[in-house]
Protein backbone atom coordinates (compact mmCIF):
# COMPACT_ATOMS: atom_id res chain seq x y z
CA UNK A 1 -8.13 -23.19 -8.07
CA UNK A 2 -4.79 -21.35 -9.34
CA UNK A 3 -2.95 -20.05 -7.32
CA UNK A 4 1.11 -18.47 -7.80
CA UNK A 5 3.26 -19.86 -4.65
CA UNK A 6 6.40 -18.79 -3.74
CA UNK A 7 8.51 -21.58 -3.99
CA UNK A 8 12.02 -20.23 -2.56
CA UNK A 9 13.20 -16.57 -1.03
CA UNK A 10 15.30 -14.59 -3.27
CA UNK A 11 14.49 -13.69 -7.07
CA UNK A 12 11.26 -13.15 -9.02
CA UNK A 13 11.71 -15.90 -10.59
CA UNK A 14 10.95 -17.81 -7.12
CA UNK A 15 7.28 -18.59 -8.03
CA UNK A 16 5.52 -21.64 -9.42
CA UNK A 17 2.15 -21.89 -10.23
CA UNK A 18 -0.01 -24.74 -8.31
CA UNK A 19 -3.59 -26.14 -8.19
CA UNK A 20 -5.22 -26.15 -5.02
CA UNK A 21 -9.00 -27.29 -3.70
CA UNK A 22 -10.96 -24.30 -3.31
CA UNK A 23 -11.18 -23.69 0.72
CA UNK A 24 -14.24 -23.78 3.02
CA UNK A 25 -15.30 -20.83 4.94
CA UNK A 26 -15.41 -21.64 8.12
CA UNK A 27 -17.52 -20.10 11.06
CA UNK A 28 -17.06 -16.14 11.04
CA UNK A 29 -15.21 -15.88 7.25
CA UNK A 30 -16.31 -15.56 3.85
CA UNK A 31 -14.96 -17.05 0.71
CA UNK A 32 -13.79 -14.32 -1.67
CA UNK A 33 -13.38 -14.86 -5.79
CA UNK A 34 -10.53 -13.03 -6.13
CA UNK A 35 -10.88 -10.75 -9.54
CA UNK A 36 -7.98 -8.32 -8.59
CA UNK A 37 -5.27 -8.63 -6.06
CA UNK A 38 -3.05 -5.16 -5.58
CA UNK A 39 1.13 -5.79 -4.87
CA UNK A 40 3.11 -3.91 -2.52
CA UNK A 41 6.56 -3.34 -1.19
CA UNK A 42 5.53 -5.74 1.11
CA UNK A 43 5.20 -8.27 -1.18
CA UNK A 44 8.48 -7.92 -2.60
CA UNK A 45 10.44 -7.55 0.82
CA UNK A 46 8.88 -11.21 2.08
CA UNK A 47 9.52 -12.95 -1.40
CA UNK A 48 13.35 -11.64 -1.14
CA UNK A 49 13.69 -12.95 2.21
CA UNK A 50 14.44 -9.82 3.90
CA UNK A 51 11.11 -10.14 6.14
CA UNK A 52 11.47 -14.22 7.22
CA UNK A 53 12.75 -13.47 10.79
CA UNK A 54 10.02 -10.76 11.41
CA UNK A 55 7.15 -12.75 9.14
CA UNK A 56 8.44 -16.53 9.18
CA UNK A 57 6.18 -18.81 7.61
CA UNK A 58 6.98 -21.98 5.87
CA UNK A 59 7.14 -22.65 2.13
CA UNK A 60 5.53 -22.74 -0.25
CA UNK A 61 3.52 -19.76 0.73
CA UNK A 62 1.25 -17.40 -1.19
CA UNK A 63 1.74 -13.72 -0.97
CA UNK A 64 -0.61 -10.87 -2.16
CA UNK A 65 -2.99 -9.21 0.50
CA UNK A 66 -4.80 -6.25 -0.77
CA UNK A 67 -7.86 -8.14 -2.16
CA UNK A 68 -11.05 -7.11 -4.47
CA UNK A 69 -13.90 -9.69 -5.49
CA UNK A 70 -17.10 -10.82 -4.90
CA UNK A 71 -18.54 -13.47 -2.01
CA UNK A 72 -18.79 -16.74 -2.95
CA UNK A 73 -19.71 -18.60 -0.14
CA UNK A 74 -20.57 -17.86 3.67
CA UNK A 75 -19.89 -19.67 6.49
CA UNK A 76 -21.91 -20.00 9.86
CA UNK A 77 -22.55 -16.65 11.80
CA UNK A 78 -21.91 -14.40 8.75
CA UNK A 79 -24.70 -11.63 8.82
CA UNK A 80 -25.16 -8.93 6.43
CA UNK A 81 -23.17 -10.56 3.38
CA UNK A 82 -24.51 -12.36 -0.13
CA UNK A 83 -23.18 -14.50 -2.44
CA UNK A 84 -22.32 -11.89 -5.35
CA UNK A 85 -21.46 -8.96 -3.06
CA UNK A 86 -18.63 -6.88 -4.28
CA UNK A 87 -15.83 -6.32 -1.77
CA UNK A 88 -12.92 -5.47 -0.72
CA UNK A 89 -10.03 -6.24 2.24
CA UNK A 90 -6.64 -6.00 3.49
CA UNK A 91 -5.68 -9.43 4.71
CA UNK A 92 -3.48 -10.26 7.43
CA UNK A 93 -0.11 -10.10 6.92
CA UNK A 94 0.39 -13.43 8.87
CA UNK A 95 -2.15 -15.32 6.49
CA UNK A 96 -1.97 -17.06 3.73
CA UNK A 97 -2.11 -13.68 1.13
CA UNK A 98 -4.50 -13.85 -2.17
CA UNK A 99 -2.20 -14.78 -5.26
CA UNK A 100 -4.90 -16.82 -6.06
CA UNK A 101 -8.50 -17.45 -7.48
CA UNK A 102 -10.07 -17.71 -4.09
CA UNK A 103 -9.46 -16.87 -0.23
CA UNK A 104 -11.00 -17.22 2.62
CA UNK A 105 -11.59 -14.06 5.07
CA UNK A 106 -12.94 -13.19 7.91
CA UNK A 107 -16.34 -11.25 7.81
CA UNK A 108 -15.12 -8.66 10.23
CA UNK A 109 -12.41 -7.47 7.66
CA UNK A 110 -14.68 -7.24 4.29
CA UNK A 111 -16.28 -3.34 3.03
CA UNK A 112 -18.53 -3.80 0.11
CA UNK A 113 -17.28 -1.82 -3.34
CA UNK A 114 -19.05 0.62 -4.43
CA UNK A 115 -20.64 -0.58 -7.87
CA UNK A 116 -18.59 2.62 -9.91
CA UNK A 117 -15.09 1.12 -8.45
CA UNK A 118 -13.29 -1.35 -10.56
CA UNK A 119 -11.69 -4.56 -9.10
CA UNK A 120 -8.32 -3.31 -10.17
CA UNK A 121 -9.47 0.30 -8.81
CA UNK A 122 -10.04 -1.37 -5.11
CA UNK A 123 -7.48 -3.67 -5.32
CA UNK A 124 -4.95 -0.79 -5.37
CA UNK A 125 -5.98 0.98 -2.15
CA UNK A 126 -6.33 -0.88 1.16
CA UNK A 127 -2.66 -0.93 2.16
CA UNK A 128 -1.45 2.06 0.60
CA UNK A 129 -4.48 4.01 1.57
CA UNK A 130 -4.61 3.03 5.32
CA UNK A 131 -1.00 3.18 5.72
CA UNK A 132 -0.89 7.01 3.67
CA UNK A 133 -3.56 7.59 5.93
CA UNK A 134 -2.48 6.31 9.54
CA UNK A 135 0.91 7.61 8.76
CA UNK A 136 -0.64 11.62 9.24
CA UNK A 137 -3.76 10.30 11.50
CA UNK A 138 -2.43 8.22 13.93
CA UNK A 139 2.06 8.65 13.27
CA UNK A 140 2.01 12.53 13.95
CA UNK A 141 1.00 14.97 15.74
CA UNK A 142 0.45 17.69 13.96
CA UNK A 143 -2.68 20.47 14.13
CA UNK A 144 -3.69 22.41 11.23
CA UNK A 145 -1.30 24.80 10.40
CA UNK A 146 1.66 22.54 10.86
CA UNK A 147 3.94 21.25 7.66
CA UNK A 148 4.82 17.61 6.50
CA UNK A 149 7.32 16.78 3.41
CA UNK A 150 6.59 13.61 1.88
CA UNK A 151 8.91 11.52 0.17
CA UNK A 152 7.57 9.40 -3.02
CA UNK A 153 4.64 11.53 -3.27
CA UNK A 154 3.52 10.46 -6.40
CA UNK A 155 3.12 6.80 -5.56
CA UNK A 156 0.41 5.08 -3.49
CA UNK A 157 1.21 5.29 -0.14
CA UNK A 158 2.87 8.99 -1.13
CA UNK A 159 -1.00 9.37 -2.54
CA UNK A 160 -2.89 8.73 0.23
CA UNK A 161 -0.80 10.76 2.92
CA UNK A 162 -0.85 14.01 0.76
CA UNK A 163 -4.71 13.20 0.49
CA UNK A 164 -5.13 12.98 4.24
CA UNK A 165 -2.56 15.63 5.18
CA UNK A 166 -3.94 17.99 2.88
CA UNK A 167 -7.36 16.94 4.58
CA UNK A 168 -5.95 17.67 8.15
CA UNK A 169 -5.29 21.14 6.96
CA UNK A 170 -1.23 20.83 6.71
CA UNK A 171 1.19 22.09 4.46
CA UNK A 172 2.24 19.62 2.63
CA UNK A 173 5.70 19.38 0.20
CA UNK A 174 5.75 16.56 -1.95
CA UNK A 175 9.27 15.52 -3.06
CA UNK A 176 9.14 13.85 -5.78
CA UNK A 177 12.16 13.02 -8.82
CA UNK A 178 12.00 15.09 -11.85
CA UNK A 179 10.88 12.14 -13.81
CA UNK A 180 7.11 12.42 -11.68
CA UNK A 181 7.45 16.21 -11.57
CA UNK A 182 3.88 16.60 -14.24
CA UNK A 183 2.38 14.15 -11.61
CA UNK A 184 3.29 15.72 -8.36
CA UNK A 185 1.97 19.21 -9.87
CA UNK A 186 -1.23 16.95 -10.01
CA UNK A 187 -1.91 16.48 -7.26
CA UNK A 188 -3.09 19.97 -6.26
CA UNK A 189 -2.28 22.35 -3.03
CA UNK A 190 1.22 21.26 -2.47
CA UNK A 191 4.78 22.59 -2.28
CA UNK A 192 6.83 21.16 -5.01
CA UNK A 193 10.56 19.56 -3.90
CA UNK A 194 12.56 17.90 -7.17
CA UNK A 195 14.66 15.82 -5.14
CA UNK A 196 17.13 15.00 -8.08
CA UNK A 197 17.46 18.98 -8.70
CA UNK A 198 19.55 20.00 -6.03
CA UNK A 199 19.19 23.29 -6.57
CA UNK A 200 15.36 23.34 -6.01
CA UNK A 201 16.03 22.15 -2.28
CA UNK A 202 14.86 25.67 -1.20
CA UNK A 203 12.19 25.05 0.98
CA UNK A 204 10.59 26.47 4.25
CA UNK A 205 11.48 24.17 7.23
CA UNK A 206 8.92 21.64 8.17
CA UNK A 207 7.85 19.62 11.00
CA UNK A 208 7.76 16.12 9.98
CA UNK A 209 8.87 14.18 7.01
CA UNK A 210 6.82 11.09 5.77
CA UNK A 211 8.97 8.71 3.79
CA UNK A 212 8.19 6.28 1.52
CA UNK A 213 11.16 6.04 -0.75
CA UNK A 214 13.87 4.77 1.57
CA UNK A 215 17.03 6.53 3.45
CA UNK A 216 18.99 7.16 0.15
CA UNK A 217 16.49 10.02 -0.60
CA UNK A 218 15.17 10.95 3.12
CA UNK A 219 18.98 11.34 4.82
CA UNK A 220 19.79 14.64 2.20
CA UNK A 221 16.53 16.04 3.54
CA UNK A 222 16.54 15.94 7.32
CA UNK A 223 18.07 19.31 7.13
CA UNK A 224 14.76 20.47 6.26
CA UNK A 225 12.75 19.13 9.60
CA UNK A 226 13.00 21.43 12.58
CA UNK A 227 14.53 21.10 15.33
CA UNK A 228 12.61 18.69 18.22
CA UNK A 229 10.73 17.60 14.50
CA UNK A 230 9.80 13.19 13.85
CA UNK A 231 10.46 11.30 10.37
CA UNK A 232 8.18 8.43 9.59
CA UNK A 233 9.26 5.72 7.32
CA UNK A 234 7.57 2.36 5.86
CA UNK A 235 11.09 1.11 4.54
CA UNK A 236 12.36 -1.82 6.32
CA UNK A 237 16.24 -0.31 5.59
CA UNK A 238 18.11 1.24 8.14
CA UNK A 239 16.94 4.19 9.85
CA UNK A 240 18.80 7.63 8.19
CA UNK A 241 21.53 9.19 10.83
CA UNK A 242 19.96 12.44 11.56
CA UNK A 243 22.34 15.48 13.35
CA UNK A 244 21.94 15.10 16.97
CA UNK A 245 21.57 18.63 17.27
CA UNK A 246 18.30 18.38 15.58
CA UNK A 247 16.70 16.50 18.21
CA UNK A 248 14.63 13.97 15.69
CA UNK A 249 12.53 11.25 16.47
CA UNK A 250 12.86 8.57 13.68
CA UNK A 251 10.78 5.78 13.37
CA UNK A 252 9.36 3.01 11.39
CA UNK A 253 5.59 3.18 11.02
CA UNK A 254 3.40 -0.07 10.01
CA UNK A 255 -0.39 -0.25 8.90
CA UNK A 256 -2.95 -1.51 11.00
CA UNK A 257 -6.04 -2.81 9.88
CA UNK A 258 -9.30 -0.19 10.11
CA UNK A 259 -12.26 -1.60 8.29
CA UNK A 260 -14.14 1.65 9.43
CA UNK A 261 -11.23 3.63 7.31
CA UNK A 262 -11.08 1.63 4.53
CA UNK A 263 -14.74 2.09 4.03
CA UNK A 264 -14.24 5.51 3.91
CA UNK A 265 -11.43 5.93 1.31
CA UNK A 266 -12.78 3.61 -1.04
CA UNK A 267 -15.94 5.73 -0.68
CA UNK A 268 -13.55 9.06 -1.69
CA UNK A 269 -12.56 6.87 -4.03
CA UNK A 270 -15.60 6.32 -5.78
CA UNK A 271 -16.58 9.82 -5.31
CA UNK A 272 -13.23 10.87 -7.35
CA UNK A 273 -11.70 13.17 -3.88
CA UNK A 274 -8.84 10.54 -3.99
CA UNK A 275 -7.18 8.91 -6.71
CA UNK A 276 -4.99 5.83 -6.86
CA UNK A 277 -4.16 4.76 -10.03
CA UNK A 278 -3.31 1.64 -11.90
CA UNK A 279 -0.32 1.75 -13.51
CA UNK A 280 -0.73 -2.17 -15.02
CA UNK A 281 -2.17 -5.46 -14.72
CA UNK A 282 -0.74 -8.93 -14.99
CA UNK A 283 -2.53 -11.61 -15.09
CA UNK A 284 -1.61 -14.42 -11.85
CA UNK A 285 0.56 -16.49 -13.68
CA UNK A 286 2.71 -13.76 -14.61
CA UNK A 287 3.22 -12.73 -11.04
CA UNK A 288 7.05 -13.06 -11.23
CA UNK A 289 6.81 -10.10 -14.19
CA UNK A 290 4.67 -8.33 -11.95
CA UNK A 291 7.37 -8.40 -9.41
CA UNK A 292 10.04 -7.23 -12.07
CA UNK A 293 8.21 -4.43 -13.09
CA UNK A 294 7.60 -3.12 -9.23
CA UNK A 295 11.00 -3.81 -8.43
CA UNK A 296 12.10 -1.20 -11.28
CA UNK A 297 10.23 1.16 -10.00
CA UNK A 298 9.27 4.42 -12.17
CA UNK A 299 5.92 4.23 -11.09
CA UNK A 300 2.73 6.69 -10.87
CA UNK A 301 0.50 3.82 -9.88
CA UNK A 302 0.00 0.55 -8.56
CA UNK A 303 1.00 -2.65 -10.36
CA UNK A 304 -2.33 -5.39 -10.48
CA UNK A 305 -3.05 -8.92 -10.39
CA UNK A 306 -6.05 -10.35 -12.28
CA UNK A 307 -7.96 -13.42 -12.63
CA UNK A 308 -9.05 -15.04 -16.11
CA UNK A 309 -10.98 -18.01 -14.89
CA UNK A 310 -11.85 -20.97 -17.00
CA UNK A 311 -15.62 -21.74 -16.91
C-alpha cells in the first residue's frame, strides 16, 4: 500500500512517499480502505516539530487521523461490522495516523456513514466536530441564556462550536476577518465581530470566548469577556495575558474521543443541520501541497486527502 511518511520535522517538504504491506487486523480492530483522510492543525503542529516532546514518536511516522472508508477486513471478536461498510473515525493521536491506503482500527472507535455523506464530507468532521462540540459541551459552563464569542468562526472547529452553542441556546458572536465576513453572515443566528475592522469591536460583553485562531487575534478581545468570565483555546501558542482585574480563567482545551458524538454529528450532517465544508482535495502523494495550502490559511473549509488506487 501507499502511504506519505514524514521523513524529518520541520518543512512541508518533509514527506516521502513509501510502500508498505497492507496490515492485519488483529483481535478487536478492523482494517479500513482509506478513500478520504481530513488534515488538521494538528497535523501541521507534529510535522513542524512543535508537538515531539508532548507526542514523541520515532521517524518515519505517518500523520493524518480523521479517517473515512469502507471495512476491508475484520479481525477476531468484531461484531456488528462487514466487509464494504462505510465508516468513519478519529484515530488516536498516539497511533500511527491514516496518510495512507489502509489502517487498522479498533472496532470500538468506527460509526458507519450514512450512504448521502461523501468520503471527503466525513473525512472533514471527526476532529473539528468533536472538538467544536466538547469545547461548549464539556469546556464551559454556560446555561441558556449565557453568551460565547468565537474566534475563527468560519472554519471547522469555529463551525462546529457555533453549531452546538447555538444548539445550547447561547448567544453566540462569531469573529471572523473581513475576508470570511459573506461566510460568517452564513451561518445564521449570530452576532457579527470583523476582527480586522476595529471599529466594529462594539459588542455586548460576553461570558466566554472560544478560540481557534491563536493569541494574536484572542489577546485584543479579552476586553470583551466579563469579569470572573473563561477563554478556551485549541492553539498550542502561549496562553494571551489577560488583565488581572478581569479575573479570567484561560485554558487550553483538547478533544477526546466520543464515538456516541460523532455518530450524532455526522448524522446532522447528513441531515444538512450542520455543515462542514470542503474547501479542496489532494490526492496522498501531494500531501506536502496539502500542507502548504493549510498552512496559508484563508480557508472556509477543510483541506482533503484522497486515494486513487491502482487495481
Amino acid at each position: 500500500m501507499r502511504t506519505a511518511q514524514l521523513i524529518e520535522y520541520g518543512s512541508a517538504e518533509g514527506f516521502g512517499m513509501k510502500e508498505l504491506p497492507v496490515p492485519e487486523p488483529g483481535a478487536g480492530e478492523v482494517l479500513l480502505a482509506v478513500e478520504a483522510c481530513g488534515l488538521n492543525p494538528i497535523d501541521v503542529w507534529m510535522r513542524s516539530g512543535h508537538l515531539r516532546e508532548r507526542l514523541p514518536r520515532p521517524l518515519p511516522t505517518v500523520l493524518g487521523w480523521d479517517v473515512a472508508g469502507t471495512v476491508a477486513a475484520i479481525g477476531p471478536g468484531v461484531n456488528g461490522l462487514s466487509a464494504g461498510d462505510g465508516v468513519l473515525t478519529l484515530l488516536d493521536f498516539a497511533v500511527e495516523g491514516a496518510n495512507a491506503e489502509y489502517v487498522v482500527v479498533t472496532a470500538d472507535r468506527v460509526v458507519a456513514r450514512p450512504p448521502s455523506v461523501t468520503a471527503a464530507q466525513a473525512a472533514a468532521l471527526p476532529c473539528a466536530g468533536l472538538t467544536g462540540a466538547q469545547l461548549v459541551e464539556r469546556g464551559l459552563e454556560l446555561t441558556p441564556g449565557g453568551s460565547v464569542l468565537v474566534t475563527g468562526a468560519v472554519g471547522a472547529v469555529g463551525r462546529a462550536a457555533v453549531h452546538a452553542a447555538l444548539h445550547a441556546g447561547l448567544r453566540v458572536v462569531a469573529a471572523v476577518r473581513q475576508a470570511h465576513r459573506m461566510a460568517a453572515e452564513q451561518l445564521g443566528g449570530v452576532e457579527l465581530l470583523v476582527t480586522d475592522v476595529p471599529s466594529e469591536r462594539l459588542v455586548e460583553p460576553v461570558d466566554a470566548v472560544i478560540d481557534t485562531a491563536g493569541p494574536e487575534v484572542v489577546a485584543p478581545l479579552l476586553p470583551l469577556v466579563r469579569r470572573g468570565g473563561t477563554v478556551l483555546t485549541v492553539v498550542p501558542l502561549p496562553l494571551p495575558e489577560a488583565d488581572a482585574a478581569q479575573q479570567l480563567t484561560l485554558q487550553r482545551f483538547a478533544v477526546t474521543f466520543d464515538r456516541d458524538r460523532l455518530a450524532e454529528l455526522i448524522g446532522e450532517v447528513a441531515v444538512g443541520t450542520l455543515s462542514m465544508p470542503v474547501a479542496a482535495c489532494y490526492d496522498l502523494a501531494d500531501l506536502g501541497a496539502a500542507h502548504r495550502r493549510l498552512e496559508a490559511g484563508g480557508l472556509d473549509g477543510k483541506i482533503v486527502l484522497t486515494m486513487e488506487r491502482a487495481e
